[in-house]
PDB file of N, CA and C in Angstrom:
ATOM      1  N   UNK A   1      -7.472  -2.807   5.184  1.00  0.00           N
ATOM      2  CA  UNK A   1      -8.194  -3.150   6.395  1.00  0.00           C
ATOM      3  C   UNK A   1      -7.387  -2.767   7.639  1.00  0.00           C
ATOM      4  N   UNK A   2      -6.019  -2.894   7.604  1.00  0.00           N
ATOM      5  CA  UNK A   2      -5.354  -2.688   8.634  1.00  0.00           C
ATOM      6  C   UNK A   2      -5.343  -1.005   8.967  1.00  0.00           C
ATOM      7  N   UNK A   3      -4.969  -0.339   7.964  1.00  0.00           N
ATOM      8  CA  UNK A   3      -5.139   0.954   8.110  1.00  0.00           C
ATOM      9  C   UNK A   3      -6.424   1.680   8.521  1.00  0.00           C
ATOM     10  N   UNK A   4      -7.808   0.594   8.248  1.00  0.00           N
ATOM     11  CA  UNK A   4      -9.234   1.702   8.546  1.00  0.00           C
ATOM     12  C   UNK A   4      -8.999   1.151  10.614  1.00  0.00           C
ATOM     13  N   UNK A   5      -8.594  -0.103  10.834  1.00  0.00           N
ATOM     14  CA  UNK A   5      -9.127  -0.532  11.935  1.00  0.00           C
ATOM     15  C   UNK A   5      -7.557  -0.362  13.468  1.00  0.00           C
ATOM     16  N   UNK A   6      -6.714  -0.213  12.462  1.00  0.00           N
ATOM     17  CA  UNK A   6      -5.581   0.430  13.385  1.00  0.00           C
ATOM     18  C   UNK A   6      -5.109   1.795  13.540  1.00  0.00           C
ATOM     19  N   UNK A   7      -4.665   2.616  12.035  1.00  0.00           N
ATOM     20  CA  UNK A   7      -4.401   3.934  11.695  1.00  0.00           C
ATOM     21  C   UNK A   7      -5.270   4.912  12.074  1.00  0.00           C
ATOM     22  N   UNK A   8      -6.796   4.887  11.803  1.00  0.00           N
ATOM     23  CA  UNK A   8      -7.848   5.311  11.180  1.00  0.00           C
ATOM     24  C   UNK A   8      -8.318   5.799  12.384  1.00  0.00           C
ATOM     25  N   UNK A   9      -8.549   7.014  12.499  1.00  0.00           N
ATOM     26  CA  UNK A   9      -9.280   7.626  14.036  1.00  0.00           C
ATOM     27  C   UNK A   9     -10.739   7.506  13.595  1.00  0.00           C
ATOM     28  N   UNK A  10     -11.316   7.380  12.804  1.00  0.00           N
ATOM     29  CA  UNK A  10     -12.676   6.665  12.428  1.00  0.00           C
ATOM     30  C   UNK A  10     -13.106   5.908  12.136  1.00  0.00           C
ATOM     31  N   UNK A  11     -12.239   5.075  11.609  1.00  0.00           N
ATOM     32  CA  UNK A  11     -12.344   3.090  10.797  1.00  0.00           C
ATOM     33  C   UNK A  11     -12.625   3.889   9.348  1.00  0.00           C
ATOM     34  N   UNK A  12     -12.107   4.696   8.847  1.00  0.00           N
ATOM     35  CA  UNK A  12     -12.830   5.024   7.460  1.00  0.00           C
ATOM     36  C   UNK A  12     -11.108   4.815   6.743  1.00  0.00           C
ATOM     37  N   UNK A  13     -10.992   5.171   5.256  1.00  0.00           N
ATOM     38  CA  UNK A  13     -10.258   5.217   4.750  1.00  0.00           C
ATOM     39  C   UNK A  13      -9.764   6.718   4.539  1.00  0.00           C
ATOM     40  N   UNK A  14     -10.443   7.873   5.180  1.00  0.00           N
ATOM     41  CA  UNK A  14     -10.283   9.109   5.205  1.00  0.00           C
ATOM     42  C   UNK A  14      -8.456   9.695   5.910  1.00  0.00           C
ATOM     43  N   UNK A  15      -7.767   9.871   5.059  1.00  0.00           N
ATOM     44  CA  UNK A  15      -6.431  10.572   5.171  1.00  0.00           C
ATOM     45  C   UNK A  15      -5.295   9.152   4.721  1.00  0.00           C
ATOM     46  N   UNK A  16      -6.027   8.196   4.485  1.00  0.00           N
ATOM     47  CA  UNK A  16      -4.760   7.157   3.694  1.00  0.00           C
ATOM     48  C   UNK A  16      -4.036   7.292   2.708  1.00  0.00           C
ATOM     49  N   UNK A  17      -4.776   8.351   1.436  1.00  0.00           N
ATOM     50  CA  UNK A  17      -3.830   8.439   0.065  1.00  0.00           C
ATOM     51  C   UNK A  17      -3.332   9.740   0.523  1.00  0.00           C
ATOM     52  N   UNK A  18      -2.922  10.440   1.568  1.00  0.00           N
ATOM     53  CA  UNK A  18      -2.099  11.264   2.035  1.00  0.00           C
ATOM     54  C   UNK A  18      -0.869  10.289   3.431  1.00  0.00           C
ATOM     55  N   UNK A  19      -1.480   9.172   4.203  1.00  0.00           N
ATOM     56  CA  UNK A  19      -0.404   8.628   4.671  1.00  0.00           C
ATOM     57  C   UNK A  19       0.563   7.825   4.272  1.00  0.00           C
ATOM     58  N   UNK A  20      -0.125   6.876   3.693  1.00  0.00           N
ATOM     59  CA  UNK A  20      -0.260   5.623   2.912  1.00  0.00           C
ATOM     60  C   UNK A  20       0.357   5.513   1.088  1.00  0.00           C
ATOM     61  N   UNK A  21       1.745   5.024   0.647  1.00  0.00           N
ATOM     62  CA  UNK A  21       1.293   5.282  -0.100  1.00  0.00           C
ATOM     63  C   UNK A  21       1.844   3.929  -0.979  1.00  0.00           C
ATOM     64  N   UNK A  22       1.691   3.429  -2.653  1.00  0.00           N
ATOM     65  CA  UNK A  22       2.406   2.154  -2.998  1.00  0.00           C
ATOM     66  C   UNK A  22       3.298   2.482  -3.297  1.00  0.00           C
ATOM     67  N   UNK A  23       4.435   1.761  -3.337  1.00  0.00           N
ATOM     68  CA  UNK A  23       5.435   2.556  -4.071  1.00  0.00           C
ATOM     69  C   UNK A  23       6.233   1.129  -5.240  1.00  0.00           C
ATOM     70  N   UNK A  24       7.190   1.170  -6.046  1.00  0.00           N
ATOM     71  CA  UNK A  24       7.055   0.724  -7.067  1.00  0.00           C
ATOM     72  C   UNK A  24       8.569   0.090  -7.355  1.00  0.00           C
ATOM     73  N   UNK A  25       8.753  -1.117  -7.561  1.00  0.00           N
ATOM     74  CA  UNK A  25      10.559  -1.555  -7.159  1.00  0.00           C
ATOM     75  C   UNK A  25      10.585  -2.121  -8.786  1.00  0.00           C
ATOM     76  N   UNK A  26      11.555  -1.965  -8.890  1.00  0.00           N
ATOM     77  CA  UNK A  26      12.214  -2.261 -10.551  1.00  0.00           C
ATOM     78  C   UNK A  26      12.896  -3.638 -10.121  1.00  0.00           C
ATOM     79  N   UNK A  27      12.257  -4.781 -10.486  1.00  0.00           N
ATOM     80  CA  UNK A  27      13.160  -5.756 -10.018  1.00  0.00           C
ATOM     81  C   UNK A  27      14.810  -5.970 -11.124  1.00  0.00           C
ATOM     82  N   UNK A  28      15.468  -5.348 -11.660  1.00  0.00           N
ATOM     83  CA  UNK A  28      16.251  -5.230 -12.274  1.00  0.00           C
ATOM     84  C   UNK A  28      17.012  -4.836 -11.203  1.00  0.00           C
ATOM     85  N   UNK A  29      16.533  -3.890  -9.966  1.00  0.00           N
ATOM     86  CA  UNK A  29      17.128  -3.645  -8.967  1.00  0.00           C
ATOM     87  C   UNK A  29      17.700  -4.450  -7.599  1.00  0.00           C
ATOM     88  N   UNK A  30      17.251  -5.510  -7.635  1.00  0.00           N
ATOM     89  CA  UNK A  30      17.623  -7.001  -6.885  1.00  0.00           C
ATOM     90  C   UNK A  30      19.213  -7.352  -7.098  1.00  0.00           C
ATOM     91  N   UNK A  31      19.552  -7.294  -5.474  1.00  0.00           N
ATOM     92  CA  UNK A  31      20.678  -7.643  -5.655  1.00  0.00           C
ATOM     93  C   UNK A  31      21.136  -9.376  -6.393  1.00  0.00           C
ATOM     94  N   UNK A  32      21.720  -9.404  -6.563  1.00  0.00           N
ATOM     95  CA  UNK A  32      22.395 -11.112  -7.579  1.00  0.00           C
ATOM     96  C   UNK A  32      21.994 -12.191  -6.519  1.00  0.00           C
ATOM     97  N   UNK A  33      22.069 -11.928  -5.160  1.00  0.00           N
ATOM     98  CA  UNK A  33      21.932 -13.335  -4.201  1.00  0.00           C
ATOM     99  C   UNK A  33      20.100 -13.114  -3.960  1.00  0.00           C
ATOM    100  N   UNK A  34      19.508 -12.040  -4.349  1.00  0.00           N
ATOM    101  CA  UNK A  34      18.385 -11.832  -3.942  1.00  0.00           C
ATOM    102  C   UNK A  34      17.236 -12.318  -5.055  1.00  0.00           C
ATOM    103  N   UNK A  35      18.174 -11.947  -6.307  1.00  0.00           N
ATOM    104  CA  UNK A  35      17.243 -12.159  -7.337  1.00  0.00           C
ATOM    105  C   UNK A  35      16.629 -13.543  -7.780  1.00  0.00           C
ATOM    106  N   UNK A  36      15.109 -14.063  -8.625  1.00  0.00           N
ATOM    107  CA  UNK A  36      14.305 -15.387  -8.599  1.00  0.00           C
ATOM    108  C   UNK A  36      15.924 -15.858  -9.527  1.00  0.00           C
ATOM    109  N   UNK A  37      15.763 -16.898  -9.158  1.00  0.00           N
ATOM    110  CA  UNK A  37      16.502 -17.861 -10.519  1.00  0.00           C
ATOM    111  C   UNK A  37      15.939 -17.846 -12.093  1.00  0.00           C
ATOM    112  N   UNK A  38      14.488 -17.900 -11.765  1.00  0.00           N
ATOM    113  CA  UNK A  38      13.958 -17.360 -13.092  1.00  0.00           C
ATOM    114  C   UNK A  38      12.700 -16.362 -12.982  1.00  0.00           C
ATOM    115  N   UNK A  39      13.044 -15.220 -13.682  1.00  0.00           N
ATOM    116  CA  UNK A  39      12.661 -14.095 -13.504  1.00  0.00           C
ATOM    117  C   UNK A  39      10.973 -14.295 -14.322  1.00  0.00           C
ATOM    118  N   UNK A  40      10.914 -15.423 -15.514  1.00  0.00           N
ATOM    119  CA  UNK A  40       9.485 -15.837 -15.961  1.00  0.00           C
ATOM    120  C   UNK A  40       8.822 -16.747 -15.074  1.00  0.00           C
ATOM    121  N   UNK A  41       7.305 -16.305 -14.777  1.00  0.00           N
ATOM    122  CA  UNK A  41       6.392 -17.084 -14.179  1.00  0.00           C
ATOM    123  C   UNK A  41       5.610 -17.092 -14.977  1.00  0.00           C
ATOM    124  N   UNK A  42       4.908 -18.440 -15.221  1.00  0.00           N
ATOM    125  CA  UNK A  42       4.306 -18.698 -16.569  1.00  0.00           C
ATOM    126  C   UNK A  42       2.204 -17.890 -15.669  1.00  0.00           C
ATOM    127  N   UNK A  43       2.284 -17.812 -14.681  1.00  0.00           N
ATOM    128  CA  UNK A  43       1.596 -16.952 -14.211  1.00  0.00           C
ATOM    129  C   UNK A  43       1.245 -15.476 -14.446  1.00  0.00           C
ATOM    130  N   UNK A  44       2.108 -15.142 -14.284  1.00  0.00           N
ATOM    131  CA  UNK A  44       2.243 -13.348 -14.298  1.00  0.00           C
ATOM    132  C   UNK A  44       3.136 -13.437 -15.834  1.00  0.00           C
ATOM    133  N   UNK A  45       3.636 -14.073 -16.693  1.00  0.00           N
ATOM    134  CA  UNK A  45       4.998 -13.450 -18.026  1.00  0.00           C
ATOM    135  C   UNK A  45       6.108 -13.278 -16.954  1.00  0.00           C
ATOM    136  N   UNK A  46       6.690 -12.397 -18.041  1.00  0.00           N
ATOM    137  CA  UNK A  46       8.120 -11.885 -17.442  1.00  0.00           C
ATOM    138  C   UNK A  46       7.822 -10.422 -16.860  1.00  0.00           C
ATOM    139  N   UNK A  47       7.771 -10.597 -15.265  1.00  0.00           N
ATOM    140  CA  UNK A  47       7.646  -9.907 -14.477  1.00  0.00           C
ATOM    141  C   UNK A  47       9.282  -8.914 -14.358  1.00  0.00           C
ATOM    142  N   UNK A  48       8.898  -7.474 -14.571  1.00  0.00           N
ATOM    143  CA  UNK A  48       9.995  -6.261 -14.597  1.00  0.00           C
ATOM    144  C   UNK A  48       9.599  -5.297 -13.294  1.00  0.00           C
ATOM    145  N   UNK A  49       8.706  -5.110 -12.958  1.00  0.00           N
ATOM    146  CA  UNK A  49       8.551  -4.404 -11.600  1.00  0.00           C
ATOM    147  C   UNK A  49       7.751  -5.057 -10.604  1.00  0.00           C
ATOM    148  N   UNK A  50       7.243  -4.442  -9.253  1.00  0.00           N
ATOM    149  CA  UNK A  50       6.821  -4.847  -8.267  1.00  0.00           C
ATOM    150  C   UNK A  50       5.642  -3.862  -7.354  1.00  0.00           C
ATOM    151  N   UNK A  51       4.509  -4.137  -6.968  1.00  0.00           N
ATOM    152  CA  UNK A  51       4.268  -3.033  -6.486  1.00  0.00           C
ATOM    153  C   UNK A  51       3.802  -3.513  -4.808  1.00  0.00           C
TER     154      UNK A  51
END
């Protein structure tokens, strides 16, 4: 939404999967003071990446 009504020279989604993109974090990559105390959420399992 932010991208059709701020980015967007038309309000459309036209040129986002060329600006815009997700990108993908390995939480294995968390530094030690950063990382959950417990990495299982009985929500999601045992969560290994991030998007």
């Amino acid at each position: 939404m932010v991208y059709k009504y701020v980015y967007s020279p038309n309000q459309t989604m036209t040129g986002y999967y060329e600006t815009f993109r997700m990108s993908v974090f390995d939480v294995a990559n968390f530094q030690k003071d950063s990382m959950p105390e417990d990495p299982k959420f009985k929500e999601f399992g045992n969560v290994t990446t991030c998007m």
